[in-house]
N, C-alpha and C. Protein backbone atom coordinates (compact mmCIF):
# COMPACT_ATOMS: atom_id res chain seq x y z
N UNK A 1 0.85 -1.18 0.00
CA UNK A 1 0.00 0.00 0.00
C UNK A 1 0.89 1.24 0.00
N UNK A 2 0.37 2.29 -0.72
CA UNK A 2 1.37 3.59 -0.63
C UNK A 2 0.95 4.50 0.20
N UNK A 3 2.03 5.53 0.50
CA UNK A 3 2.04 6.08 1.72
C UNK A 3 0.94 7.26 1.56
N UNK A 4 0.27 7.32 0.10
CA UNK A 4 -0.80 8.18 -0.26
C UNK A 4 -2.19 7.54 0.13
N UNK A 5 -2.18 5.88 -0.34
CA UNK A 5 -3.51 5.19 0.11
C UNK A 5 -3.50 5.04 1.80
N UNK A 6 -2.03 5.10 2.26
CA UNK A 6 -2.44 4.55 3.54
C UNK A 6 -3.06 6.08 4.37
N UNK A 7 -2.38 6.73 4.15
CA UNK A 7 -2.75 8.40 4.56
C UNK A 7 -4.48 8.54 4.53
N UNK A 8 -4.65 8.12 3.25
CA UNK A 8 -6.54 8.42 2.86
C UNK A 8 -6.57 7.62 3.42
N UNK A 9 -6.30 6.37 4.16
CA UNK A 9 -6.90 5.18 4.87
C UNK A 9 -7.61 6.29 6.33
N UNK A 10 -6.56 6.64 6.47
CA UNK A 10 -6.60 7.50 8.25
C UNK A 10 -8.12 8.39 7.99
N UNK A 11 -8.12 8.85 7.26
CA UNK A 11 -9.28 9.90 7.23
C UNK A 11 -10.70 9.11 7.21
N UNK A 12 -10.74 8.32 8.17
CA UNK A 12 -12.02 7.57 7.77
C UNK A 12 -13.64 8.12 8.03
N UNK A 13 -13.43 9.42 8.66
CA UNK A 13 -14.38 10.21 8.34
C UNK A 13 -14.94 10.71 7.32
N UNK A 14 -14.27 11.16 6.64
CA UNK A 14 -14.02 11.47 4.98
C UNK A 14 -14.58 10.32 3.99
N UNK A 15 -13.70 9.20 4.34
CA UNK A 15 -13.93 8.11 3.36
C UNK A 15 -14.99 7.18 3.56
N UNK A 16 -15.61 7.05 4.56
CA UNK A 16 -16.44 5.76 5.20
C UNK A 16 -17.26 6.56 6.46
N UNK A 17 -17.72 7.58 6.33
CA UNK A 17 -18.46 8.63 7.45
C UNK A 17 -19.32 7.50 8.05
N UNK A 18 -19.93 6.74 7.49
CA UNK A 18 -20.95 5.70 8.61
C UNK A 18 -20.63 4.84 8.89
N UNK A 19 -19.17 4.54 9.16
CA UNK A 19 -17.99 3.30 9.70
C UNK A 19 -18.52 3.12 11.17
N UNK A 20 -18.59 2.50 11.69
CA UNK A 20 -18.41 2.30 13.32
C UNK A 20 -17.24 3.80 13.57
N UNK A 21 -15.88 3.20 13.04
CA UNK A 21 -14.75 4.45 13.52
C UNK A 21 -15.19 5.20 13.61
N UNK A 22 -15.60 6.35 12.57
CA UNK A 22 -15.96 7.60 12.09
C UNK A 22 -17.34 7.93 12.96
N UNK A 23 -18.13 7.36 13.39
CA UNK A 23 -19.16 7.42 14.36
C UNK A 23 -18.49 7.38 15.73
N UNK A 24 -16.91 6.88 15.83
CA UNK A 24 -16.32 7.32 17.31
C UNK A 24 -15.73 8.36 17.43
N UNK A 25 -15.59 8.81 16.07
CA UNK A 25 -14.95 10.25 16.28
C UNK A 25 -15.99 11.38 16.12
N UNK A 26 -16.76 10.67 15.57
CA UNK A 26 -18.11 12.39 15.76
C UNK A 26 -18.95 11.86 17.45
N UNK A 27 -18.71 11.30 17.84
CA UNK A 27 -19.01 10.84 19.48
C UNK A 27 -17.97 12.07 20.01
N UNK A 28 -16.78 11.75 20.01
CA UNK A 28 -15.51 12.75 20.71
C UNK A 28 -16.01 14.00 20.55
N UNK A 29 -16.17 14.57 18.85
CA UNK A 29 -16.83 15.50 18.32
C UNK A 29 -18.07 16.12 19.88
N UNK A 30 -18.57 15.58 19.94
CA UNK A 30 -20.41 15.53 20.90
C UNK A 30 -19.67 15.76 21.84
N UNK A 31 -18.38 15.09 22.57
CA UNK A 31 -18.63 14.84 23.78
C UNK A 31 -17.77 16.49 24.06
N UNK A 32 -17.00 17.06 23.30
CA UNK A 32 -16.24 17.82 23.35
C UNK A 32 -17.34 19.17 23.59
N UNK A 33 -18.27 19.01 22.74
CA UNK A 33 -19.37 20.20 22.24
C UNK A 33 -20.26 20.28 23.71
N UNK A 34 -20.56 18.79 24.86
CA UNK A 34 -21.28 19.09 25.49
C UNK A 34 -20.56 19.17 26.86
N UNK A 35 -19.66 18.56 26.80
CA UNK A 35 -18.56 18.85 28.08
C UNK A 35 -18.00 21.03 28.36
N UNK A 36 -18.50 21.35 27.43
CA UNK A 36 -18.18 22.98 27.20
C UNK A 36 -19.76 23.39 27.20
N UNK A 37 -20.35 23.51 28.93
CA UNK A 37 -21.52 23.86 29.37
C UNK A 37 -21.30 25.09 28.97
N UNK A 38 -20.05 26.39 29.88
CA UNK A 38 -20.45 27.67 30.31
C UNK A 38 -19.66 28.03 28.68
N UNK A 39 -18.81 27.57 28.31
CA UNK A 39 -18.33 28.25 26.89
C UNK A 39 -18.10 27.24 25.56
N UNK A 40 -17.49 27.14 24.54
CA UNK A 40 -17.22 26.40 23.44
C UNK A 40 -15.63 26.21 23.30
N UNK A 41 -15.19 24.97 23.59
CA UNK A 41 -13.77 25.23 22.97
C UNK A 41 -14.07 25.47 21.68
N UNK A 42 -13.43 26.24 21.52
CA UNK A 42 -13.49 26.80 19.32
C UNK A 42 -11.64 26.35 19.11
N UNK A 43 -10.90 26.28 20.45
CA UNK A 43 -9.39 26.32 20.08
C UNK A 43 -8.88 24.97 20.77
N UNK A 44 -8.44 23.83 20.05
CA UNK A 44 -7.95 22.53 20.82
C UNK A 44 -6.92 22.14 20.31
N UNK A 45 -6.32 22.17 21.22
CA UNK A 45 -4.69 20.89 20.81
C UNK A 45 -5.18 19.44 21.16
N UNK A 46 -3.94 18.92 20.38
CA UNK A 46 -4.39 17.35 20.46
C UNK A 46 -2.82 17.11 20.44
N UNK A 47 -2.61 16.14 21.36
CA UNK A 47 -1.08 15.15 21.52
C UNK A 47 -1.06 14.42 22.42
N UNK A 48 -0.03 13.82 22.17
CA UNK A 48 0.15 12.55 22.77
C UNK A 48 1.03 12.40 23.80
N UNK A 49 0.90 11.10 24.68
CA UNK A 49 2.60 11.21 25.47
C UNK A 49 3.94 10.91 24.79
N UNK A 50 3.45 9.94 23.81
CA UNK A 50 4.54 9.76 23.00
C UNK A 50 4.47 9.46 21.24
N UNK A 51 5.51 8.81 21.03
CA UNK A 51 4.80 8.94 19.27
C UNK A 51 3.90 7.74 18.81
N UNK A 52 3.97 7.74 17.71
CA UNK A 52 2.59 6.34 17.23
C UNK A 52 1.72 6.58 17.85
N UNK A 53 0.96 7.03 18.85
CA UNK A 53 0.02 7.12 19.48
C UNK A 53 -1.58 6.98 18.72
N UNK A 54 -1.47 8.03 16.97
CA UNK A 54 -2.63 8.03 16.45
C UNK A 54 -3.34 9.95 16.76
N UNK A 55 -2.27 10.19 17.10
CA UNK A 55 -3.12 11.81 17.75
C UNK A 55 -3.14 12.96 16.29
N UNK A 56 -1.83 12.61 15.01
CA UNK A 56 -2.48 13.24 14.34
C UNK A 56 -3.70 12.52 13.48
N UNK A 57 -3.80 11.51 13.43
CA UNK A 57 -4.72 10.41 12.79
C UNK A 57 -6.19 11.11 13.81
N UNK A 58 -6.52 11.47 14.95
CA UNK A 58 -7.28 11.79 15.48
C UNK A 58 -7.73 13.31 15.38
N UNK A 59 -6.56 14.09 15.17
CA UNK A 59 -6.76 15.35 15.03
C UNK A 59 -7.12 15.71 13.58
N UNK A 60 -7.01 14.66 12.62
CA UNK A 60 -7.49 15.11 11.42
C UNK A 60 -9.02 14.86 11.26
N UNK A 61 -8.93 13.44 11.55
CA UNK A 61 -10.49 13.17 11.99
C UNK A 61 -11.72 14.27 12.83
N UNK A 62 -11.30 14.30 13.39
CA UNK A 62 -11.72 15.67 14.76
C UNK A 62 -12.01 16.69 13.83
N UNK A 63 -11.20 17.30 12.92
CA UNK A 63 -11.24 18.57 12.11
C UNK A 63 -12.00 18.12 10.79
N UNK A 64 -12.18 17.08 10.42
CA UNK A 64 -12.80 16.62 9.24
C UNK A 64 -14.61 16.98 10.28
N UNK A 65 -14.73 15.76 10.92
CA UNK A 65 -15.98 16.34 11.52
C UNK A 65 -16.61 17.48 12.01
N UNK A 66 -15.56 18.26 12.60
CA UNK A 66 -16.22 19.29 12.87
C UNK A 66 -16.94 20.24 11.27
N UNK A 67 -16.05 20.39 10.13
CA UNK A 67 -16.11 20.63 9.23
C UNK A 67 -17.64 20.10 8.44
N UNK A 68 -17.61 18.70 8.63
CA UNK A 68 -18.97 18.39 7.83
C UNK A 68 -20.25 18.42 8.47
N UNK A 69 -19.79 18.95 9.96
CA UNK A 69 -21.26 19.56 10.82
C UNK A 69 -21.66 20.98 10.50
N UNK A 70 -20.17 21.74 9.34
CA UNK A 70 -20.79 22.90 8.79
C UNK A 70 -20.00 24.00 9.72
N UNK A 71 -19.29 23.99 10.77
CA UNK A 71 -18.07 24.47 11.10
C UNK A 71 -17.06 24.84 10.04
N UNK A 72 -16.45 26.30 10.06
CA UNK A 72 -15.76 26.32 9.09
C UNK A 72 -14.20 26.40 9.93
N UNK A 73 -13.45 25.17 9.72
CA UNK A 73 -12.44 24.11 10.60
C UNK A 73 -10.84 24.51 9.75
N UNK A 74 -10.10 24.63 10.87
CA UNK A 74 -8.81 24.94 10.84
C UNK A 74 -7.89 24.15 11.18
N UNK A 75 -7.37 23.05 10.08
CA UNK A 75 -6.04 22.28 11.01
C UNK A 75 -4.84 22.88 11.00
N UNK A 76 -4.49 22.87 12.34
CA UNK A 76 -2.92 23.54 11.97
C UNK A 76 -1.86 22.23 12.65
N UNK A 77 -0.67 21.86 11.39
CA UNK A 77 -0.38 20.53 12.47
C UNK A 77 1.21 22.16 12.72
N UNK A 78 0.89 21.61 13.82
CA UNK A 78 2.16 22.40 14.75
C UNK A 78 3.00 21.02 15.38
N UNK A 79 3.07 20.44 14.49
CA UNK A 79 4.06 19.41 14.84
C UNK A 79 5.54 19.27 14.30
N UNK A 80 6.05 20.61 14.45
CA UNK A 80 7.39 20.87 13.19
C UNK A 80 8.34 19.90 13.29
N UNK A 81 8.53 18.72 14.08
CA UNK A 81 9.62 17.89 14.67
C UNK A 81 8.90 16.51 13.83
N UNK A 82 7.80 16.59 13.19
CA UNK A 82 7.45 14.89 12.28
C UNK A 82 6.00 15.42 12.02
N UNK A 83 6.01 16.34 11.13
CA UNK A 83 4.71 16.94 10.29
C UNK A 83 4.17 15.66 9.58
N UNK A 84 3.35 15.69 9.48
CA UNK A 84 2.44 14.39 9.19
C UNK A 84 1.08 14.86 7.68
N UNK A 85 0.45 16.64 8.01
CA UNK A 85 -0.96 16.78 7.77
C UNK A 85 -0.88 16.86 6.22
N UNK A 86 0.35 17.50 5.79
CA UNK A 86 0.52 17.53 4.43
C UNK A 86 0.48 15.73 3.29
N UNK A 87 1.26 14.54 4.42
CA UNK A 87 0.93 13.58 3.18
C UNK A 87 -0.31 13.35 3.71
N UNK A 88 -1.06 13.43 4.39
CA UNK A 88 -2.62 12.88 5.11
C UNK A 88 -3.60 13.61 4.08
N UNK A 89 -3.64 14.76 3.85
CA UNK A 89 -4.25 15.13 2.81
C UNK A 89 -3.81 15.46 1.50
N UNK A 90 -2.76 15.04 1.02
CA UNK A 90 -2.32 14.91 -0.21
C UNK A 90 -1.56 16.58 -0.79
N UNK A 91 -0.86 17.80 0.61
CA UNK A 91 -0.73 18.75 0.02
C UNK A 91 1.09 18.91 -0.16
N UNK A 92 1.05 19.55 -0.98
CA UNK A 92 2.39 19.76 -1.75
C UNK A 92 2.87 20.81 -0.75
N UNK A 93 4.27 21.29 -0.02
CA UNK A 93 4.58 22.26 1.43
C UNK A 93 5.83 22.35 1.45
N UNK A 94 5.93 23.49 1.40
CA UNK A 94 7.18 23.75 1.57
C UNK A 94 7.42 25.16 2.42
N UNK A 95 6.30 25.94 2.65
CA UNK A 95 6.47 26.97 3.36
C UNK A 95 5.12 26.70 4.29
N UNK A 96 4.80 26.89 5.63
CA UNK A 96 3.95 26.84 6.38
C UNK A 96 3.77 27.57 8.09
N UNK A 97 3.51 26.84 8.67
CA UNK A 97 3.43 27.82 10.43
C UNK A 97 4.93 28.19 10.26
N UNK A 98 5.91 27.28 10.72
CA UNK A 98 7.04 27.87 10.51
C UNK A 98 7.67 29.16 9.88
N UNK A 99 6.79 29.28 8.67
CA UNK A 99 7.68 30.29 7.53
C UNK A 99 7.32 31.92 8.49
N UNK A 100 5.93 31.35 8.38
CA UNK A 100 5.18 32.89 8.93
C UNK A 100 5.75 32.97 10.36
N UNK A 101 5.68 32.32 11.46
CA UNK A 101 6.58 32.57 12.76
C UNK A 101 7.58 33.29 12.53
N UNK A 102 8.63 32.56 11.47
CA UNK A 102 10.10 33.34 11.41
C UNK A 102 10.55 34.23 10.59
N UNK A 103 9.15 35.01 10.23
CA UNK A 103 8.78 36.26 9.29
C UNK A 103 10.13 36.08 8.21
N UNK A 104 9.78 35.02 7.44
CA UNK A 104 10.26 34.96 6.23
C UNK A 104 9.68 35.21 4.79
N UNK A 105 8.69 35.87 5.37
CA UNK A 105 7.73 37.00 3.99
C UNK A 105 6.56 36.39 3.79
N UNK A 106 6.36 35.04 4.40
CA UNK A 106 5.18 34.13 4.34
C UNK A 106 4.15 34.83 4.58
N UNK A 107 3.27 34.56 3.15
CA UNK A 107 1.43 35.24 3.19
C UNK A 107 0.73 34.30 3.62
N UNK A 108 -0.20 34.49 5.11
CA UNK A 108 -0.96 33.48 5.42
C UNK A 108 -1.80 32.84 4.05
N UNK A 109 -2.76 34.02 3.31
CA UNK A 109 -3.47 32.91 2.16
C UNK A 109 -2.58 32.36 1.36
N UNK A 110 -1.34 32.42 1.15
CA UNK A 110 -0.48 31.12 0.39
C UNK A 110 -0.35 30.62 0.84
N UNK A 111 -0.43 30.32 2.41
CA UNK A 111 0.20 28.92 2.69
C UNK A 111 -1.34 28.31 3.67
N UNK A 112 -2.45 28.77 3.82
CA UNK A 112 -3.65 28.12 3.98
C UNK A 112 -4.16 27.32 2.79
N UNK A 113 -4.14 26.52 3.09
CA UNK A 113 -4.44 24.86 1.98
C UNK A 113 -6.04 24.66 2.04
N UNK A 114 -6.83 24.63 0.92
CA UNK A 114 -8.57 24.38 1.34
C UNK A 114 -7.89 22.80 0.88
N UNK A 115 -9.34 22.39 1.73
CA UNK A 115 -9.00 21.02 1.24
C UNK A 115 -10.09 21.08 -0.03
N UNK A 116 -10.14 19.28 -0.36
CA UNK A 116 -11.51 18.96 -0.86
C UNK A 116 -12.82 18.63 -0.03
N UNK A 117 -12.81 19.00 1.33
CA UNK A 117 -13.66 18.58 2.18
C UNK A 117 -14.60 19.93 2.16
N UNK A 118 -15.44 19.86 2.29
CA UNK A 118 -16.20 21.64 2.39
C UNK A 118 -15.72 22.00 4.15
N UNK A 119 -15.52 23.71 4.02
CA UNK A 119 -15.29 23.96 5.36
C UNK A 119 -13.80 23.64 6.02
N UNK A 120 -13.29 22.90 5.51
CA UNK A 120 -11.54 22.14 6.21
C UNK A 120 -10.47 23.20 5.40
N UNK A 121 -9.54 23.64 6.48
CA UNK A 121 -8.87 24.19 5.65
C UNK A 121 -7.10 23.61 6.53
N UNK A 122 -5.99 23.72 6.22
CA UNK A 122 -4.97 23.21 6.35
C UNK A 122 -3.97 24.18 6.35
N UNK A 123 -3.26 24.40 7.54
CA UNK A 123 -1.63 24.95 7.65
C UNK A 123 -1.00 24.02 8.17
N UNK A 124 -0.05 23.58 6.94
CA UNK A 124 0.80 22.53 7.33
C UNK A 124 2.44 23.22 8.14
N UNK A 125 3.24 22.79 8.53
CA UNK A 125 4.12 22.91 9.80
C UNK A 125 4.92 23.82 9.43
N UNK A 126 5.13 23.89 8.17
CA UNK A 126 6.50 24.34 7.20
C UNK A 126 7.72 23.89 7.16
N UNK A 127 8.27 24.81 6.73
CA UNK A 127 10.07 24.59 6.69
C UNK A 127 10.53 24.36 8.28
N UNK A 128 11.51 23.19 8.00
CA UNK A 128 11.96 22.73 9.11
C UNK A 128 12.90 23.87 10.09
N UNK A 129 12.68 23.83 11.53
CA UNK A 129 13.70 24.81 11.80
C UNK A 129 14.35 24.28 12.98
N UNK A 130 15.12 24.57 13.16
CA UNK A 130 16.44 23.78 14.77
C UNK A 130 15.31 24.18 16.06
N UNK A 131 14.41 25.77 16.39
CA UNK A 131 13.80 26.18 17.30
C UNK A 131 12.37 26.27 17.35
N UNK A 132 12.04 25.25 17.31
CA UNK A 132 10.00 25.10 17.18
C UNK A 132 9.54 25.29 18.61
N UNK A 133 10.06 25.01 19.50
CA UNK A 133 9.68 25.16 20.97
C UNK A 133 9.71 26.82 20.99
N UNK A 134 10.86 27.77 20.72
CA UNK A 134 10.74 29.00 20.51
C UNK A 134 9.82 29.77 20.05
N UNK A 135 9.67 29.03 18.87
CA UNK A 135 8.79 29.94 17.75
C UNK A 135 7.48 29.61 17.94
N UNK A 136 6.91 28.11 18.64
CA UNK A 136 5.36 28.38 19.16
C UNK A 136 5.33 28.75 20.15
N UNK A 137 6.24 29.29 21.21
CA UNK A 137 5.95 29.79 22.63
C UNK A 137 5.19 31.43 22.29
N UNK A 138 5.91 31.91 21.44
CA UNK A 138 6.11 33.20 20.66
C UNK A 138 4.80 33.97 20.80
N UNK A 139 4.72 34.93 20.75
CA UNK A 139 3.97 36.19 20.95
C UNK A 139 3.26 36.45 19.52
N UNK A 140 4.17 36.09 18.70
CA UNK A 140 3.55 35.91 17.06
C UNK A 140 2.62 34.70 17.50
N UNK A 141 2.72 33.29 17.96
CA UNK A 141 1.94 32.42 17.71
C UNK A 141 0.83 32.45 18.23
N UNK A 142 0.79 33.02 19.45
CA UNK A 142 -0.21 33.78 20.41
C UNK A 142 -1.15 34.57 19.67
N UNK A 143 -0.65 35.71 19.00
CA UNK A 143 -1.37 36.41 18.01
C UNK A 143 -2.11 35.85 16.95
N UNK A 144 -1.61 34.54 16.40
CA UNK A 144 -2.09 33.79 14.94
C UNK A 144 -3.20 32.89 15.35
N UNK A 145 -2.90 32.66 16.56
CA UNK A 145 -4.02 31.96 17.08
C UNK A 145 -5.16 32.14 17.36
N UNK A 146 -5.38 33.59 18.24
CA UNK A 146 -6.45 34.54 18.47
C UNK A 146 -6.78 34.89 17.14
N UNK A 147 -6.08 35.28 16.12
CA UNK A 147 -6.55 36.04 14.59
C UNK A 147 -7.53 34.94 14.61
N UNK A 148 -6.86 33.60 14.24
CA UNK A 148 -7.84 32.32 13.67
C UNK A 148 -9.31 31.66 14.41
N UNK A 149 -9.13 32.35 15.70
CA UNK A 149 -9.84 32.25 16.56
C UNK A 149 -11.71 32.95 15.73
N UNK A 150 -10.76 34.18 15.56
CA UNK A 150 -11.95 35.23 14.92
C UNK A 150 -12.58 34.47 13.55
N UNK A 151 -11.41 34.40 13.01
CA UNK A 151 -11.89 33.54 11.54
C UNK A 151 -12.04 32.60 11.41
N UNK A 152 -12.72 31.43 12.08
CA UNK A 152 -12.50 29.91 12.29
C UNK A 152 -13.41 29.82 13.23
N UNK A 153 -14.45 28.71 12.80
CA UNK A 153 -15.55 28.40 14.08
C UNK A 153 -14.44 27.44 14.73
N UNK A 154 -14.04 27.04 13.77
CA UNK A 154 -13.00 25.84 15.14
C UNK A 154 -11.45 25.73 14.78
N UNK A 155 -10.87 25.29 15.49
CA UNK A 155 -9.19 25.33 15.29
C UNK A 155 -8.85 24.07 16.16
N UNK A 156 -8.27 23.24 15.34
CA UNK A 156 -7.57 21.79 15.54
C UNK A 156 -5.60 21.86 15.51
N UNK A 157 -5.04 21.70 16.74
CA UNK A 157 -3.87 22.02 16.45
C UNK A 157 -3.21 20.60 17.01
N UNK A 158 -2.77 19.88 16.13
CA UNK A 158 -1.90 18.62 15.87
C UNK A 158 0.14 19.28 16.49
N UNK A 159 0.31 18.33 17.98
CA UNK A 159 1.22 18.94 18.33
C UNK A 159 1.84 17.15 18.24
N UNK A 160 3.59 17.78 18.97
CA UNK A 160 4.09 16.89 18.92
C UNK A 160 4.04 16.17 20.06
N UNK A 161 4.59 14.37 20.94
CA UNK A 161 4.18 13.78 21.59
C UNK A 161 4.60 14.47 23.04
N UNK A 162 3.85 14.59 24.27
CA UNK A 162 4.27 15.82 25.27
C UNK A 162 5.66 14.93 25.96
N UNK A 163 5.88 13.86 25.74
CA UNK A 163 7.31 13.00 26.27
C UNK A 163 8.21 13.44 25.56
N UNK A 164 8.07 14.00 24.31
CA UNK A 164 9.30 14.08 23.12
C UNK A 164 10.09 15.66 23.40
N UNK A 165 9.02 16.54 23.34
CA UNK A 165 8.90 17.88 23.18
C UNK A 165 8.22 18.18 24.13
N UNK A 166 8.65 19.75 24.84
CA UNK A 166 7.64 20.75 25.98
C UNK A 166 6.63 21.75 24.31
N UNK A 167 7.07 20.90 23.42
CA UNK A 167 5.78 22.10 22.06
C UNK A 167 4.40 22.26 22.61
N UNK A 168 3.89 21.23 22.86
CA UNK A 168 2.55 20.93 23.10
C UNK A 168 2.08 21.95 24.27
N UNK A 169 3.14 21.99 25.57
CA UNK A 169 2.84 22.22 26.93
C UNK A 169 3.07 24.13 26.63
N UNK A 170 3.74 24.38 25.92
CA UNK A 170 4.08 25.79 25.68
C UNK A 170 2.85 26.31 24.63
N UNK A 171 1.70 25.58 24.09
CA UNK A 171 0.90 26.13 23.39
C UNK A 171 -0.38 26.31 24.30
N UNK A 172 -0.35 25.33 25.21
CA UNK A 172 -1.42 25.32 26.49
C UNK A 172 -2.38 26.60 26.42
N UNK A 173 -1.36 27.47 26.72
CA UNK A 173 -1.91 29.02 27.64
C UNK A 173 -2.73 29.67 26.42
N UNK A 174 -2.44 29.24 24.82
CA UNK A 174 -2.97 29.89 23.95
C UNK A 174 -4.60 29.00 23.25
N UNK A 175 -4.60 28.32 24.10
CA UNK A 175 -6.07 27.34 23.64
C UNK A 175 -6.78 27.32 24.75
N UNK A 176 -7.94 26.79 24.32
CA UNK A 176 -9.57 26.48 25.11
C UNK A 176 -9.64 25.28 25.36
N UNK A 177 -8.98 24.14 24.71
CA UNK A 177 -8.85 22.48 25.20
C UNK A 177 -7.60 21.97 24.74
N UNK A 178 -7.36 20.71 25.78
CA UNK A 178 -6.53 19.86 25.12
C UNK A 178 -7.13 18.56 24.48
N UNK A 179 -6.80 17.55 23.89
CA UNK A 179 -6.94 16.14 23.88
C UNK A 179 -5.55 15.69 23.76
N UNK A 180 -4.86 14.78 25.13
CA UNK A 180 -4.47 13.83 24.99
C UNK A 180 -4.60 12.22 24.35
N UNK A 181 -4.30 11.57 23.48
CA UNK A 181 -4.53 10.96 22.72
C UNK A 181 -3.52 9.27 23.43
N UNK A 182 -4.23 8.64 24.06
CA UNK A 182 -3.77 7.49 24.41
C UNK A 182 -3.48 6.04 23.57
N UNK A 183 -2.24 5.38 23.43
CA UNK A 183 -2.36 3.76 22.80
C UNK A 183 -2.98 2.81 23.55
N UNK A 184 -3.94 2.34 23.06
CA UNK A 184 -4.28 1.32 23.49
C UNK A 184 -3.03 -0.31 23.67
């Protein structure tokens, strides 16, 4: 199998919406929507303790559903240490969160990806850099977040595993939820 079929395998929301799976992830979807009595997370990270876990496989899912409930859905994988979202949805990347953090002239609408999903839209990690813990702690990322906040009924942010990297734990203060993502 290629690393393009196995990728569309993961999205089984997308591909097979009335799967058993895909009915466990619009469950998460529900449980997320009713566990947020006094407000709405609109802003969630998702990671893991460690890798393989399945958390960007979950966070795409997560953002696919919210999207086909008519949410207009924001993945951002902020996982600059093993970016994943670009082969998962089939996008071509070479400039992304990264570029714009390290104000390397990056225009957010060039590097926001629509998908083919209605509503889903995609910032993949970008160009690799030695300081990702830096550059999402950042006062810029803080800012990009709140912007997307405004423009985005929802925002899905795919981090790296919280054992590997403090990325995840340094984006905390700038979101409304987490999901930790456990192996069975």
């Amino acid at each position: 199998m290629s690393k393009q079929q196995t990728a569309k395998r993961k999205l089984i929301t997308a591909t097979n919406p009335s799967s058993p799976i895909a009915e466990q992830f619009k469950t998460l979807r529900a449980g997320i929507h009713f566990s947020s009595v006094d407000r709405e997370y609109r802003s969630i990270l998702v990671t893991s303790p460690e890798p393989e876990s399945g958390k960007s496989t979950v966070s795409a899912n997560l953002a696919i559903c919210y999207a086909k409930q008519g949410n207009k859905t924001l993945l951002i994988d902020a996982d600059m240490r093993k970016p994943t979202s670009h082969r998962t949805f089939g996008i071509h990347y070479n400039i992304g969160l990264s570029d714009v953090l390290t104000n390397t002239g990056a225009d957010l609408q060039d590097i926001l990806h629509q998908t083919e999903i209605d509503n889903l839209t995609i910032l993949t990690s970008g160009t690799m850099v030695p300081n990702p813990n830096e550059l999402l702690a950042s006062k810029k990322m803080e800012q990009l977040i709140k912007r997307f906040t405004e423009e985005y009924d929802q925002i899905i942010i795919d981090t790296p595993p919280i054992l590997a990297s403090s990325d995840a734990l340094v984006l905390t203060p700038y979101v409304e939820g987490a999901i930790v993502v456990l192996r069975s």
